[in-house]
Protein backbone atom coordinates (compact mmCIF):
# COMPACT_ATOMS: atom_id res chain seq x y z
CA UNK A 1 9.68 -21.20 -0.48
CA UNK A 2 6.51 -23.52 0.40
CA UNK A 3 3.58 -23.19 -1.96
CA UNK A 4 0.25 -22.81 0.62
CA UNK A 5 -2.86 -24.34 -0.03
CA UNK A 6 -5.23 -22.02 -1.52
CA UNK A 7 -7.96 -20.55 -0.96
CA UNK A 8 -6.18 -19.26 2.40
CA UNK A 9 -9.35 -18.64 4.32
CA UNK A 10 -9.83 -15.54 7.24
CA UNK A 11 -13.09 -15.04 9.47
CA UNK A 12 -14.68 -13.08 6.74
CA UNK A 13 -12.91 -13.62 3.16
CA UNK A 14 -10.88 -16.48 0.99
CA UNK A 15 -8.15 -15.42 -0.61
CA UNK A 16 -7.32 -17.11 -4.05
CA UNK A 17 -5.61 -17.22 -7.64
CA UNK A 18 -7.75 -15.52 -10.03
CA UNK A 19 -9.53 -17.47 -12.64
CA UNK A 20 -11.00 -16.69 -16.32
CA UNK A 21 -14.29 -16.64 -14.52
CA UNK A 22 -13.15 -12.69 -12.69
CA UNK A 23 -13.49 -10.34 -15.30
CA UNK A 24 -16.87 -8.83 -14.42
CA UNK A 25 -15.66 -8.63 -11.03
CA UNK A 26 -12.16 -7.15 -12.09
CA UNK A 27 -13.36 -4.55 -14.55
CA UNK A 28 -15.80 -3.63 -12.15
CA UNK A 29 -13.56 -1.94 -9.94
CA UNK A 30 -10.81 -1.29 -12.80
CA UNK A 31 -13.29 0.39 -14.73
CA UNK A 32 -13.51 3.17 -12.15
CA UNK A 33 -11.55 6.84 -12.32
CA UNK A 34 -11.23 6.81 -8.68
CA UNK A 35 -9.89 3.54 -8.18
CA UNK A 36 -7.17 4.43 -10.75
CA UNK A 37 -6.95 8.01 -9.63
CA UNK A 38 -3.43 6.91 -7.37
CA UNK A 39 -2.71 3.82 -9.74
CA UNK A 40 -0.29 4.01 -12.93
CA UNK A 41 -2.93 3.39 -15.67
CA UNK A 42 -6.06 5.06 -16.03
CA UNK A 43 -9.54 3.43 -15.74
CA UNK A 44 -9.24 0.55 -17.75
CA UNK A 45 -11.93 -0.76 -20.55
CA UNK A 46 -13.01 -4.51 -20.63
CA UNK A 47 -10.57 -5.41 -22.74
CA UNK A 48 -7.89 -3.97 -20.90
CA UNK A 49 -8.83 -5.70 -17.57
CA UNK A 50 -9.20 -8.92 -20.03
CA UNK A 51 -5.57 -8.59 -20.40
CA UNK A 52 -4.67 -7.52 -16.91
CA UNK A 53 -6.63 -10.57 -15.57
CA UNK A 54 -4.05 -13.16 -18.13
CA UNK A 55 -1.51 -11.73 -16.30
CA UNK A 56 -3.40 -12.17 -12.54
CA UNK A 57 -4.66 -15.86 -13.82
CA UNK A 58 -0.08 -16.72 -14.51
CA UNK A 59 0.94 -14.91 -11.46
CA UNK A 60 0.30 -17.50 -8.45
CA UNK A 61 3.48 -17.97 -7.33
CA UNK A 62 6.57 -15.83 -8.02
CA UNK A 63 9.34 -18.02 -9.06
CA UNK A 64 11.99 -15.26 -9.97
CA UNK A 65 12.72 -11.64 -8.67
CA UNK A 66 10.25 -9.49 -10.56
CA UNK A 67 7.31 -12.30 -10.05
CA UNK A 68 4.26 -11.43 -8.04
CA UNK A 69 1.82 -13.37 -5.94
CA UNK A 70 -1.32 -11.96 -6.95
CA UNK A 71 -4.86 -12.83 -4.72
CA UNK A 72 -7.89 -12.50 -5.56
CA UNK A 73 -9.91 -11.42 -2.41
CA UNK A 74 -13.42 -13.05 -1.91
CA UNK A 75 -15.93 -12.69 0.65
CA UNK A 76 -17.09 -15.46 2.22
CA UNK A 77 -20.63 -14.75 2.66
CA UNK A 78 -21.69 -13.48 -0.84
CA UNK A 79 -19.09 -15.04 -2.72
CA UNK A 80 -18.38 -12.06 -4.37
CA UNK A 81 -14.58 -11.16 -5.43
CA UNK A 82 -13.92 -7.43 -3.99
CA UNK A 83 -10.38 -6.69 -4.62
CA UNK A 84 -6.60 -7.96 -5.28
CA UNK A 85 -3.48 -8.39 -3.13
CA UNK A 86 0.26 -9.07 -4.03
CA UNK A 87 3.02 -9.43 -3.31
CA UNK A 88 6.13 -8.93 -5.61
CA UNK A 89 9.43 -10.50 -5.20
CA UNK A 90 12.22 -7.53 -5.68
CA UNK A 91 15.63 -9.04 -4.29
CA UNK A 92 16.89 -12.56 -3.76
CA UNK A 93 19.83 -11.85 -1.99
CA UNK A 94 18.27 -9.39 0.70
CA UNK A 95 14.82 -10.63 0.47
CA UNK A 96 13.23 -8.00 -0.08
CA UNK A 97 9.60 -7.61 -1.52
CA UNK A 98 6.59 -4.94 -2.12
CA UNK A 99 2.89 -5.52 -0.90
CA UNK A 100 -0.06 -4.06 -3.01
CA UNK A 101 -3.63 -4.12 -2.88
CA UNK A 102 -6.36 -2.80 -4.86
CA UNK A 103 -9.82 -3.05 -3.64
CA UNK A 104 -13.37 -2.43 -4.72
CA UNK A 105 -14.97 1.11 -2.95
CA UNK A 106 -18.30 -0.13 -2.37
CA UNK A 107 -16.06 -2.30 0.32
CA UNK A 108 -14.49 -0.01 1.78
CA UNK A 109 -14.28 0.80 5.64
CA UNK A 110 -15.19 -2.44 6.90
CA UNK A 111 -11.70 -4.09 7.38
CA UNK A 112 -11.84 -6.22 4.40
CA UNK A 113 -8.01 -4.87 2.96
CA UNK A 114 -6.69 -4.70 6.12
CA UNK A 115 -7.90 -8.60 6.52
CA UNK A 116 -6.68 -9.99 3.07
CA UNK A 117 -3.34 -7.66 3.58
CA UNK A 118 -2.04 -9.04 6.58
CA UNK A 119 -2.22 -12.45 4.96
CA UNK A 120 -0.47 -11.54 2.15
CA UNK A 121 2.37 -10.17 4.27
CA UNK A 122 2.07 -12.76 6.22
CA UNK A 123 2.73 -14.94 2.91
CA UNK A 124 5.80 -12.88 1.75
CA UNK A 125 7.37 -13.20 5.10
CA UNK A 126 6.81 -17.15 5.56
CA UNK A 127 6.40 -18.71 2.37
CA UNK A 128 8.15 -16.59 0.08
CA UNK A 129 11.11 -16.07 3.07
CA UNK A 130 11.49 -12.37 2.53
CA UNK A 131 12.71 -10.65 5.40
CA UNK A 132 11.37 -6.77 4.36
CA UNK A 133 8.25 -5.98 2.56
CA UNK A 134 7.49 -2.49 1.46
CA UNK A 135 4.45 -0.85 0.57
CA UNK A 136 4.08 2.74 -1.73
CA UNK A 137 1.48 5.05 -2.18
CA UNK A 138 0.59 8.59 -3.83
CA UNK A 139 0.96 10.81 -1.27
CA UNK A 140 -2.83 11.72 -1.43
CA UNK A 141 -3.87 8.52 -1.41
CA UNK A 142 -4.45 8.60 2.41
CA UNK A 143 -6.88 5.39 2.41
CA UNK A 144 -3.36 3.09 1.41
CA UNK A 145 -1.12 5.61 3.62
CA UNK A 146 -3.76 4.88 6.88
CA UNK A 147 -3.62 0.91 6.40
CA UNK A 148 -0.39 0.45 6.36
CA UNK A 149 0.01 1.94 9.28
CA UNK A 150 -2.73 -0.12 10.83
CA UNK A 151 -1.12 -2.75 9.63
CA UNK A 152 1.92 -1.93 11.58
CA UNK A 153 3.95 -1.06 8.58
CA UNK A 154 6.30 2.12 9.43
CA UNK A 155 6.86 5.45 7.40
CA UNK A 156 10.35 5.52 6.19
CA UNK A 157 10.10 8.10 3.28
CA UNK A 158 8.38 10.46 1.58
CA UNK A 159 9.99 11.44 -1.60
CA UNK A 160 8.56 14.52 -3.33
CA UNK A 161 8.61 15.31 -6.78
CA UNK A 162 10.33 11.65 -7.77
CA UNK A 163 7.90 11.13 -10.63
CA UNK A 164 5.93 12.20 -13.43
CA UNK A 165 3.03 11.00 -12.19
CA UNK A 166 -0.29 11.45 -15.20
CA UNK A 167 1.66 14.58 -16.33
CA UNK A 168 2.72 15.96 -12.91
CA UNK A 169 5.07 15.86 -10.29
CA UNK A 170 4.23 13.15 -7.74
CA UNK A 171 4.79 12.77 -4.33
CA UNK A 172 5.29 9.04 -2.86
CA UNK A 173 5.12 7.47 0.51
CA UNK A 174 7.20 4.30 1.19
CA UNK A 175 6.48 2.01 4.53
CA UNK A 176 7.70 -1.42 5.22
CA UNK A 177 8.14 -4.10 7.74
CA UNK A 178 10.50 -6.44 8.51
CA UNK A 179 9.52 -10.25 9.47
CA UNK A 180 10.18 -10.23 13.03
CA UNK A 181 7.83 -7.19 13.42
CA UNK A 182 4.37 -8.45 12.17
């Protein structure tokens, strides 16, 4: 696995480790019911995405299956941090790992997850060496469904009723890719 340099940079946003310095910018988007609405915690309080961003700030490089590379996504213009990506290491042996991405709505529709997503994939596939990244989403959730398909991630499953998902039965979408196809 090689380490990049960081901030990666695209046309439009830099993509970084978080620091201390993005809890406004975190809880501002964590805060929200229908940011969590599809997530598996509810809409956090400050304190809560105080905690979450400890965990964001220790997760820049995944060192052992279970470890994340987390990315906080910036735009270049205004400076202004509008979302996370990741990507988490699930298997060693068949390098395997899951991409995720969280973004702020007021952001939305202008390509900016789409942008930082492709670099994280691009990250698990050639400096993490995973050969097949996955991606999940709620069913519903037909924002996360839509870019992964733009993305070029395909469909392979849709389980229904697999969870208990805030007190009901969910119903979950699974893509992925494999590193000769991005």
């Amino acid at each position: 696995m090689v380490k990049p340099d960081f901030p990666v940079v695209t046309a439009r946003l830099l993509l970084r480790p978080f620091t201390p310095d993005d809890l406004d910018a975190l809880h501002s988007w964590e805060s929200r019911p229908d940011v969590a609405r599809y997530l598996y915690w509810e809409a956090r309080t400050r304190e809560e995405s105080r905690v979450a961003l400890e965990r964001k700030v220790a997760s820049t490089w995944p060192r052992a299956v279970g470890e994340s590379l987390v990315l906080a996504v910036q735009r270049r213009d205004t400076g202004q941090v509008i979302g996370d990506v990741h990507v988490e290491w699930l298997h060693e042996e068949w390098r395997q790992g899951e991409v995720g991405f969280v973004f702020h709505p007021d952001h939305g529709g202008r390509g900016y997850a789409a942008e930082a997503a492709e670099v994280v994939l691009r990250l698990g596939f050639t400096a993490l060496g995973l050969h097949r990244i996955i991606g999940r989403c709620d069913v519903r959730n037909t924002a996360s469904s839509r870019l992964m398909e733009r993305l070029g991630m395909r469909k392979e499953a849709h389980f229904r009723h697999n969870d208990i998902f805030k007190g009901e039965w969910g119903e979950e979408l699974v893509y992925a890719m494999l590193e000769d196809e991005l």
